[in-house]
N, C-alpha and C. Protein backbone atom coordinates (compact mmCIF):
# COMPACT_ATOMS: atom_id res chain seq x y z
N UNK A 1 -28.21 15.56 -63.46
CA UNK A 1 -29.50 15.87 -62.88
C UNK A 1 -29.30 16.95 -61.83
N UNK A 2 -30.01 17.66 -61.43
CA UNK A 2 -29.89 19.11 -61.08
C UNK A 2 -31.39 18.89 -60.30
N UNK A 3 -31.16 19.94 -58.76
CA UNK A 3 -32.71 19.84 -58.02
C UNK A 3 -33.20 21.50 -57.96
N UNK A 4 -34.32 21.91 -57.77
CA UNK A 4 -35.15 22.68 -57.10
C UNK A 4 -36.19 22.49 -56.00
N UNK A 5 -36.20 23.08 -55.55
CA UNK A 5 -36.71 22.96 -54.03
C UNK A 5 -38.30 23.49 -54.09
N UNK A 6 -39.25 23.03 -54.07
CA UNK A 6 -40.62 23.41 -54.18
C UNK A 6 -40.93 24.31 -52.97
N UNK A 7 -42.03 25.18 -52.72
CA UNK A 7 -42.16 25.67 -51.52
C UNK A 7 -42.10 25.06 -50.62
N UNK A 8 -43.74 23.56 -50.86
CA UNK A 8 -43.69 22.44 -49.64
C UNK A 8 -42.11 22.26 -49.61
N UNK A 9 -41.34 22.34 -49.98
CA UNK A 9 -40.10 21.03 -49.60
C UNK A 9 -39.80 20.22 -50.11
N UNK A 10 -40.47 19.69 -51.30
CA UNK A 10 -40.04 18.40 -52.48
C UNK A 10 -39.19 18.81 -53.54
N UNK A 11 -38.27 18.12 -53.75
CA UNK A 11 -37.19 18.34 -53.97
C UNK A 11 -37.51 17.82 -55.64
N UNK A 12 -37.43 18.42 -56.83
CA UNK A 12 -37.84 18.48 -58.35
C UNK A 12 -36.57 18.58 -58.97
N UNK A 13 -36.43 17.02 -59.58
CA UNK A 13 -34.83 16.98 -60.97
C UNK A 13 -35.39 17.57 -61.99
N UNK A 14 -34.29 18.00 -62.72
CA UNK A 14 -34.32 18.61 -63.83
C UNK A 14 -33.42 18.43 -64.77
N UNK A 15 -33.11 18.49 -65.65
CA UNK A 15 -32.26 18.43 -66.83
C UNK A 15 -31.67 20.02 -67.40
N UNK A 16 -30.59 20.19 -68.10
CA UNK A 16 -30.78 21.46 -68.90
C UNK A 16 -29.90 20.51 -69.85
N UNK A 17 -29.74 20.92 -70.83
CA UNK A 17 -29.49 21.30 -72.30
C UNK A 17 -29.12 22.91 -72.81
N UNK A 18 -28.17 22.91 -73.49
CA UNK A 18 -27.90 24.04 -74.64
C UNK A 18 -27.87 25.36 -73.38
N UNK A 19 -27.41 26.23 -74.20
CA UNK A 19 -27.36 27.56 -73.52
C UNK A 19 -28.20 28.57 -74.38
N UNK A 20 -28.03 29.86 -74.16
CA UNK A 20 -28.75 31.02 -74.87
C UNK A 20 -29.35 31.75 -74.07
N UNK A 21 -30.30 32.39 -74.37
CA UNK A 21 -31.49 33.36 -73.55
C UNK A 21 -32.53 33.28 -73.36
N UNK A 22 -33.57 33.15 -73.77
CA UNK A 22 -35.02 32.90 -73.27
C UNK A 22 -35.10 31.23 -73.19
N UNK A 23 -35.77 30.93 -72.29
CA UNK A 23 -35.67 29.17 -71.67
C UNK A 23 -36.82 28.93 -72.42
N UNK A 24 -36.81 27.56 -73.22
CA UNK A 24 -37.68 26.81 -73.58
C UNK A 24 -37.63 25.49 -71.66
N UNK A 25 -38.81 25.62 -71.54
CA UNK A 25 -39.42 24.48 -70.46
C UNK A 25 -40.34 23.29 -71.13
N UNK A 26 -39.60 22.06 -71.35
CA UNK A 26 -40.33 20.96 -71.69
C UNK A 26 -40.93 20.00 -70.29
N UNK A 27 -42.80 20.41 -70.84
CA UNK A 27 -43.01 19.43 -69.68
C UNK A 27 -43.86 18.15 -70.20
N UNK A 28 -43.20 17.26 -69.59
CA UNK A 28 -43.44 15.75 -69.93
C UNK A 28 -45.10 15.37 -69.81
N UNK A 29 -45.77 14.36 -70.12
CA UNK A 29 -47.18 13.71 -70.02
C UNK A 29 -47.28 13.11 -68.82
N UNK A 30 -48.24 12.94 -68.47
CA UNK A 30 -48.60 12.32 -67.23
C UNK A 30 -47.87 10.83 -66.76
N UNK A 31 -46.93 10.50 -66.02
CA UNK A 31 -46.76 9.11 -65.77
C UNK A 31 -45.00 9.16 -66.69
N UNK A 32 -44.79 10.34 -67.35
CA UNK A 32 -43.84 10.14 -67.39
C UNK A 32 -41.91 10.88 -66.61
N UNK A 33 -41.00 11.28 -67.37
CA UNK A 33 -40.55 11.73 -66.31
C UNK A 33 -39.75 12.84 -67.32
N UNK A 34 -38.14 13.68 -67.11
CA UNK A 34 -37.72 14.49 -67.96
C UNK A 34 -36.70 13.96 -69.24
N UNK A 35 -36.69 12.53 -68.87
CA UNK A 35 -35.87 11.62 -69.87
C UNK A 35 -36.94 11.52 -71.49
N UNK A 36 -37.87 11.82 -71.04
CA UNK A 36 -38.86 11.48 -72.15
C UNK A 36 -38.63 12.93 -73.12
N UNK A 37 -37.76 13.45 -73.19
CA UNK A 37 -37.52 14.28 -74.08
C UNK A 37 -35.95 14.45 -74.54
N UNK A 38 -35.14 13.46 -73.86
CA UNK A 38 -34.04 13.20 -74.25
C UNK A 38 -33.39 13.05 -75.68
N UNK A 39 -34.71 11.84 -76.30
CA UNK A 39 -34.06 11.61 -77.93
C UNK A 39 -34.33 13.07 -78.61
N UNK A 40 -35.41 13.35 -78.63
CA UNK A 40 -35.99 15.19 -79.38
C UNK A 40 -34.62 15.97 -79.23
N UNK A 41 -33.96 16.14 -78.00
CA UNK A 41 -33.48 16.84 -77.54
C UNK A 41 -32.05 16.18 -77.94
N UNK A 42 -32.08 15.47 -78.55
CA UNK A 42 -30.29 15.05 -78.76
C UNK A 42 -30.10 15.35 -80.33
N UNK A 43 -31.18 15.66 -81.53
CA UNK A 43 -31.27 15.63 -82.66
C UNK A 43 -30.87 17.20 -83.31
N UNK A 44 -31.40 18.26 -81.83
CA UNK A 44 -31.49 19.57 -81.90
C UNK A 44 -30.30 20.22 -81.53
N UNK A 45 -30.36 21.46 -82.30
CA UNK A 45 -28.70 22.38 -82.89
C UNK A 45 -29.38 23.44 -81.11
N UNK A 46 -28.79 23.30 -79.87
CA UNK A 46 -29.00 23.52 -78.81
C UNK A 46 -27.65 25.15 -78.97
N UNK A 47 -27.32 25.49 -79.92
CA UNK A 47 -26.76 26.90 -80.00
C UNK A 47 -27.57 27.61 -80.15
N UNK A 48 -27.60 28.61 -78.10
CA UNK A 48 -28.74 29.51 -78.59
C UNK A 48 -30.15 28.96 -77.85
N UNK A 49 -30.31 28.03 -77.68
CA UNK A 49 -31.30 27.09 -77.46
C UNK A 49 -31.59 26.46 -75.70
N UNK A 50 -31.58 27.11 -74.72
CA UNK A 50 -31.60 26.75 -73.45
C UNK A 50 -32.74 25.55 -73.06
N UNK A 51 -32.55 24.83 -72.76
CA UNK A 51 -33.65 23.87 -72.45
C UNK A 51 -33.37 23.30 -71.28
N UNK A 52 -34.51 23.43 -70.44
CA UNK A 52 -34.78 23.17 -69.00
C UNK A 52 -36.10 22.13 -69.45
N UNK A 53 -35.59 20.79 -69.13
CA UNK A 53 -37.04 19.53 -68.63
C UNK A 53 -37.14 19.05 -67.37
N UNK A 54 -37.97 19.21 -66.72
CA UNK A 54 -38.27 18.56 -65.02
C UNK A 54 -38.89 17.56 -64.82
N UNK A 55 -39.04 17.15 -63.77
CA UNK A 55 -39.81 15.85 -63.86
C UNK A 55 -40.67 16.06 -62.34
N UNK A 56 -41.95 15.96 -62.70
CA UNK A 56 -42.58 16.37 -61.55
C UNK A 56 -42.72 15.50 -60.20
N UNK A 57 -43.58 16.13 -59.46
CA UNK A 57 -43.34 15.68 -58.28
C UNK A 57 -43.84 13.93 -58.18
N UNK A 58 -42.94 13.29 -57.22
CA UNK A 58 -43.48 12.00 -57.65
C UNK A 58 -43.45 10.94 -59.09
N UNK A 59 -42.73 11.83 -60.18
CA UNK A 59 -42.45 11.40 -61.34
C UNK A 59 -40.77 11.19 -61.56
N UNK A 60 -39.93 10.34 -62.48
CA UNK A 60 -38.41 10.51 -62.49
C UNK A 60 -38.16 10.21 -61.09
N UNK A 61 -36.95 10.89 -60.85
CA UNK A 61 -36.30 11.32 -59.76
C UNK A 61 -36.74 12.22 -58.82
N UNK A 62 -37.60 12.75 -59.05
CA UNK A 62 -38.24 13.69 -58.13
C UNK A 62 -38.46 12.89 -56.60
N UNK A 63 -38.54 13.85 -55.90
CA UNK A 63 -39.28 13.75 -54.53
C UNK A 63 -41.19 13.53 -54.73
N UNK A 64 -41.54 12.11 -53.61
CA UNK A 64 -42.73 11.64 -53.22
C UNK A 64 -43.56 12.95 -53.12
N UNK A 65 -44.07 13.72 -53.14
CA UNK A 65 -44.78 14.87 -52.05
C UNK A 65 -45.57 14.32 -50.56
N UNK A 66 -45.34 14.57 -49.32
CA UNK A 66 -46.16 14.18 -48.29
C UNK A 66 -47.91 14.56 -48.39
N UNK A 67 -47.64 15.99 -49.33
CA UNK A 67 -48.85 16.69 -49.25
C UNK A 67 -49.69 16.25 -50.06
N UNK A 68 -49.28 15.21 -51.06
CA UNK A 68 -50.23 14.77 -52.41
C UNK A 68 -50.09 15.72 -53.72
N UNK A 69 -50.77 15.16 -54.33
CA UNK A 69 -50.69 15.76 -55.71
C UNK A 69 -51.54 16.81 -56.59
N UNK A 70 -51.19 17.90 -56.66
CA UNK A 70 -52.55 19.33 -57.24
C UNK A 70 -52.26 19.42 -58.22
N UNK A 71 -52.37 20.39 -59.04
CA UNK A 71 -52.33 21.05 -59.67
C UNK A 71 -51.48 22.89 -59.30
N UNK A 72 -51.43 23.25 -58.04
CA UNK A 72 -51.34 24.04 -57.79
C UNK A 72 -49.49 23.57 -57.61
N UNK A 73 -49.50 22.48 -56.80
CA UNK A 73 -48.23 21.98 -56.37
C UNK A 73 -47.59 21.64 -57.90
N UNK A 74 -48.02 21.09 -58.97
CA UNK A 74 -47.22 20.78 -60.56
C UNK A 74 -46.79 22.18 -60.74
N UNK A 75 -47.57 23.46 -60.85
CA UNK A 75 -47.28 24.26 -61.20
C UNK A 75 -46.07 24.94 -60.15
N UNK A 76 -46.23 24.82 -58.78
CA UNK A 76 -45.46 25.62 -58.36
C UNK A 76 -43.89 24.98 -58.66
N UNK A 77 -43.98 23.44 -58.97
CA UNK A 77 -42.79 22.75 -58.59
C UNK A 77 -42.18 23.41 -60.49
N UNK A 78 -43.20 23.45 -61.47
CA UNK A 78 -42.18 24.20 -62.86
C UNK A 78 -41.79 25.50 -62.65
N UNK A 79 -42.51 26.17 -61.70
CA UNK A 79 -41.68 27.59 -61.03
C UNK A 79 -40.46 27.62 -60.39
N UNK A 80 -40.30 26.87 -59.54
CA UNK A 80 -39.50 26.29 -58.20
C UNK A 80 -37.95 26.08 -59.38
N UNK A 81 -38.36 25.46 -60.38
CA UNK A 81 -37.47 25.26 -61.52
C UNK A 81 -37.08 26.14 -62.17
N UNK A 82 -37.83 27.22 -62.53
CA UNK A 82 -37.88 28.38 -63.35
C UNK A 82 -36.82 29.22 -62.44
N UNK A 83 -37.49 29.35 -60.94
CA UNK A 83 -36.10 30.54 -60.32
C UNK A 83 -35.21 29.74 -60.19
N UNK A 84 -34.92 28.54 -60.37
CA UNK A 84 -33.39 27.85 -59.73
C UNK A 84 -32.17 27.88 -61.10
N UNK A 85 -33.09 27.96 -62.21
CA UNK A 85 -32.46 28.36 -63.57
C UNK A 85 -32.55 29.96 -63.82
N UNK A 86 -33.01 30.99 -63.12
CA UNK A 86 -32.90 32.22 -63.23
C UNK A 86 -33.61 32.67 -64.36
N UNK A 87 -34.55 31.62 -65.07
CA UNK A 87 -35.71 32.45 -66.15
C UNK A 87 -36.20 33.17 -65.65
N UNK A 88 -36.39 34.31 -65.79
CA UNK A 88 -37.75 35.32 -65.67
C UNK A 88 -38.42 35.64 -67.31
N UNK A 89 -38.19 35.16 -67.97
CA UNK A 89 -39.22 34.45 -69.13
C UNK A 89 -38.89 33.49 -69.65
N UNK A 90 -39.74 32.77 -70.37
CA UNK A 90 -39.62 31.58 -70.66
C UNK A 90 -40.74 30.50 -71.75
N UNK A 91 -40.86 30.00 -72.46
CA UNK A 91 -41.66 29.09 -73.20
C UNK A 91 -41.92 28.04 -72.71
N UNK A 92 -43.26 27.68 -72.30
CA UNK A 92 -43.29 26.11 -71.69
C UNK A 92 -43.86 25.45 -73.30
N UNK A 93 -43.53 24.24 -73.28
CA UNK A 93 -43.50 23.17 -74.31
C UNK A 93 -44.69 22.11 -73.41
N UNK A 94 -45.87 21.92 -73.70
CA UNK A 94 -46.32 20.73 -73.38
C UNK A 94 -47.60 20.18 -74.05
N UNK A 95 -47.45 18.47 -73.75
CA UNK A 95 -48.54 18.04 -74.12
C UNK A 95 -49.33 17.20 -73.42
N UNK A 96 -50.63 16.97 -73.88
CA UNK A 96 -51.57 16.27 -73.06
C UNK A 96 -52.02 16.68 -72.01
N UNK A 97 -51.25 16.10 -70.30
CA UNK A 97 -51.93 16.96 -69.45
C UNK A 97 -50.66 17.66 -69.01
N UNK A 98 -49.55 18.16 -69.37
CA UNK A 98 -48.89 18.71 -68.85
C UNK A 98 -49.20 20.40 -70.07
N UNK A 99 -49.85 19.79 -70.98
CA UNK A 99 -50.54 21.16 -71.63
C UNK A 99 -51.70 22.04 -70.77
N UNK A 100 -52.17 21.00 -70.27
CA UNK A 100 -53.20 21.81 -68.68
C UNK A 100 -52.25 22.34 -67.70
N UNK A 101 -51.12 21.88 -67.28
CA UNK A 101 -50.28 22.41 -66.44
C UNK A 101 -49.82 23.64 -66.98
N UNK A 102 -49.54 23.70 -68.13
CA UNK A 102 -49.04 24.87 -68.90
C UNK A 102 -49.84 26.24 -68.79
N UNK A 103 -51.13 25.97 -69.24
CA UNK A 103 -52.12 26.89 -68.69
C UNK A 103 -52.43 27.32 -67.35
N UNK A 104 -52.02 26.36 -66.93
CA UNK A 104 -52.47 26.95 -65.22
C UNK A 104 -51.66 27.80 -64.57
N UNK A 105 -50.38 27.01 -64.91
CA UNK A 105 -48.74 28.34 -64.70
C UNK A 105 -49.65 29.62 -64.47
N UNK A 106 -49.58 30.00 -65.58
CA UNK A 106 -50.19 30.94 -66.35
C UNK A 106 -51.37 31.90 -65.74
N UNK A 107 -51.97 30.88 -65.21
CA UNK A 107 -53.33 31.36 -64.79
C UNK A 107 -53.10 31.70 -63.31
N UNK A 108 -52.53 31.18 -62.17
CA UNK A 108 -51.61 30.88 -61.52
C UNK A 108 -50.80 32.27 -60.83
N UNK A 109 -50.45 32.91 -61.99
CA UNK A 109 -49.41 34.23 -62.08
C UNK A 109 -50.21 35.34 -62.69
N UNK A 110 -50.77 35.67 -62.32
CA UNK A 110 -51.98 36.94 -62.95
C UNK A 110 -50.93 38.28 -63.06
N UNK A 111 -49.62 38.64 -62.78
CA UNK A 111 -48.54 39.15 -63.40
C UNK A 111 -47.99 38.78 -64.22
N UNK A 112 -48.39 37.52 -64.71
CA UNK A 112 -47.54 37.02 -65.91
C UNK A 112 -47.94 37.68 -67.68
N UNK A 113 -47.27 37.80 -68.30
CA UNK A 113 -47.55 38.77 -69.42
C UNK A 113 -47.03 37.57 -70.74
N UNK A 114 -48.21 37.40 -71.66
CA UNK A 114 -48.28 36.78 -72.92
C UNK A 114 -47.65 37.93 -73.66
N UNK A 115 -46.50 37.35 -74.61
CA UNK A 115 -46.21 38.15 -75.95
C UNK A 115 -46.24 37.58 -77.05
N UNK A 116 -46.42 36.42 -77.12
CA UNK A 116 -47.01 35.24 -78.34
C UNK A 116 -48.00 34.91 -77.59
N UNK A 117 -49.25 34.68 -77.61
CA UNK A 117 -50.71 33.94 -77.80
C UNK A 117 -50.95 32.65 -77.95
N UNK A 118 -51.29 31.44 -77.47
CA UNK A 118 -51.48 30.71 -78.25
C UNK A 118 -52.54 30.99 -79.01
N UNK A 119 -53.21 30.72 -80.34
CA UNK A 119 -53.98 31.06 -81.06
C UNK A 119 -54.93 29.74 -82.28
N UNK A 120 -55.97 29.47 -81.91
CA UNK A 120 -56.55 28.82 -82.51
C UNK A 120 -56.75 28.91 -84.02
N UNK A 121 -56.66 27.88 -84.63
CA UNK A 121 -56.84 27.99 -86.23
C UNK A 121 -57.35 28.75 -86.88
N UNK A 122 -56.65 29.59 -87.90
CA UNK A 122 -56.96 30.70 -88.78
C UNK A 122 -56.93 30.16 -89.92
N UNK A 123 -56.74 31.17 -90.98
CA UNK A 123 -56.78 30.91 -92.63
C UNK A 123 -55.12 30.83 -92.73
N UNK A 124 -54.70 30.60 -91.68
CA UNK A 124 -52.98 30.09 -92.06
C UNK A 124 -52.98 29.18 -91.92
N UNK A 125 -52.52 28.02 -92.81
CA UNK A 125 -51.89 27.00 -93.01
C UNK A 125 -50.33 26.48 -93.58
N UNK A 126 -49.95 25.64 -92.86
CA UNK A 126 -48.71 25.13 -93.39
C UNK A 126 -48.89 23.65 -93.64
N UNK A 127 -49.22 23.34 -95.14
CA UNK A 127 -48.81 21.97 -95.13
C UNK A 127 -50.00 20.98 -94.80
N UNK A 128 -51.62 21.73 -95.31
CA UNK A 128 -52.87 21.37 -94.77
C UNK A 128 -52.97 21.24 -93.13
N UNK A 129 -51.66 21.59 -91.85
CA UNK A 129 -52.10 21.76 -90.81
C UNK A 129 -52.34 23.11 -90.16
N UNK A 130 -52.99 23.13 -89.32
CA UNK A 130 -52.97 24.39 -88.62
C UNK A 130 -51.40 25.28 -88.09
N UNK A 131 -50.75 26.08 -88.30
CA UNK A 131 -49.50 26.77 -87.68
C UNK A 131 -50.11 27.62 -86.03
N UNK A 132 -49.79 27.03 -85.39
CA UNK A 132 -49.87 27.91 -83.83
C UNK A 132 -48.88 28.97 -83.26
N UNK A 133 -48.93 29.76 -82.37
CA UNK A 133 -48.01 30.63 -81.77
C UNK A 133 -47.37 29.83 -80.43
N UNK A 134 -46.56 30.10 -80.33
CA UNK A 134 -46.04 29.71 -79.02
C UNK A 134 -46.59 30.54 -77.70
N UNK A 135 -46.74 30.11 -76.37
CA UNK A 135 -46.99 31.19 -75.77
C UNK A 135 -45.78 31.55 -74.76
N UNK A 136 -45.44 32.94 -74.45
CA UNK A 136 -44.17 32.91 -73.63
C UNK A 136 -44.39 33.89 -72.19
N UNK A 137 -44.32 33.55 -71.70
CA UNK A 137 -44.35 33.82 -69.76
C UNK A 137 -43.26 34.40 -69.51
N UNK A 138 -43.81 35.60 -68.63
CA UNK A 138 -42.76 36.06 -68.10
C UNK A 138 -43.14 35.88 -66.56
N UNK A 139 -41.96 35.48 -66.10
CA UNK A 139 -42.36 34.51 -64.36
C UNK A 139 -41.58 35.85 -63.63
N UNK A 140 -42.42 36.39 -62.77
CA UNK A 140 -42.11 37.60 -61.91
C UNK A 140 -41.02 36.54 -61.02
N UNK A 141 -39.88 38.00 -60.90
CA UNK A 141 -38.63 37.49 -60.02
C UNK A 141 -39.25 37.25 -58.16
């Protein structure tokens, strides 16, 4: 387990996995922590494959926050993570409400630059489901 230091001061574990170049960021569901991606992550050929999972504030191992809990503070604490691993781009992975966190990053960093889209259902299909894009961030140094 590995820390980053949030602006406030709360101190955010993290995990890595695999090496390579552009960081995949898995962020966990609400209530849970960065272990919750452990089994996924033990099945996968990690050559090539960098993976950074955190566990937010008050979640896992993480640090309580004094200041409470935002949205502004989730996001800064997957940043806080992002420079302590030296991404300056990167793929966040999430679901549920850490898929709202994902967006907000995002929204968050008005320097930040999409080169995959996420993209709502077209006339592509794989397999009667919809195929999506990933979206990938580039987090100013």
């Amino acid at each position: 387990m590995q820390l980053a230091q949030s602006d406030d001061g709360t101190s955010i574990t993290y995990e890595t996995h695999g090496s390579g170049g552009l960081k995949l960021i898995l962020l966990h569901g609400w209530g849970g922590s960065s272990s919750y991606w452990r089994d996924l992550v033990s099945h996968l050929n990690l050559k090539g494959l960098p993976i950074i999972a955190p566990s937010y504030r008050g979640h896992g191992d993480s640090d309580k926050p004094v200041t409470g809990y935002t949205l502004d503070g989730f996001a800064k604490d997957v940043l806080a993570v992002a420079d302590a691993v030296g991404a300056q781009r990167f793929v966040l992975v999430g679901f549920s409400m850490s898929g709202k966190f994902a967006q907000y990053i995002t929204a968050l960093n008005p320097t930040c630059t999409w080169t995959r889209a996420h993209r709502p259902c077209s006339s592509q299909r794989v397999s009667g489901s919809c195929r999506r894009r990933e979206s990938v961030v580039r987090h100013p140094a």
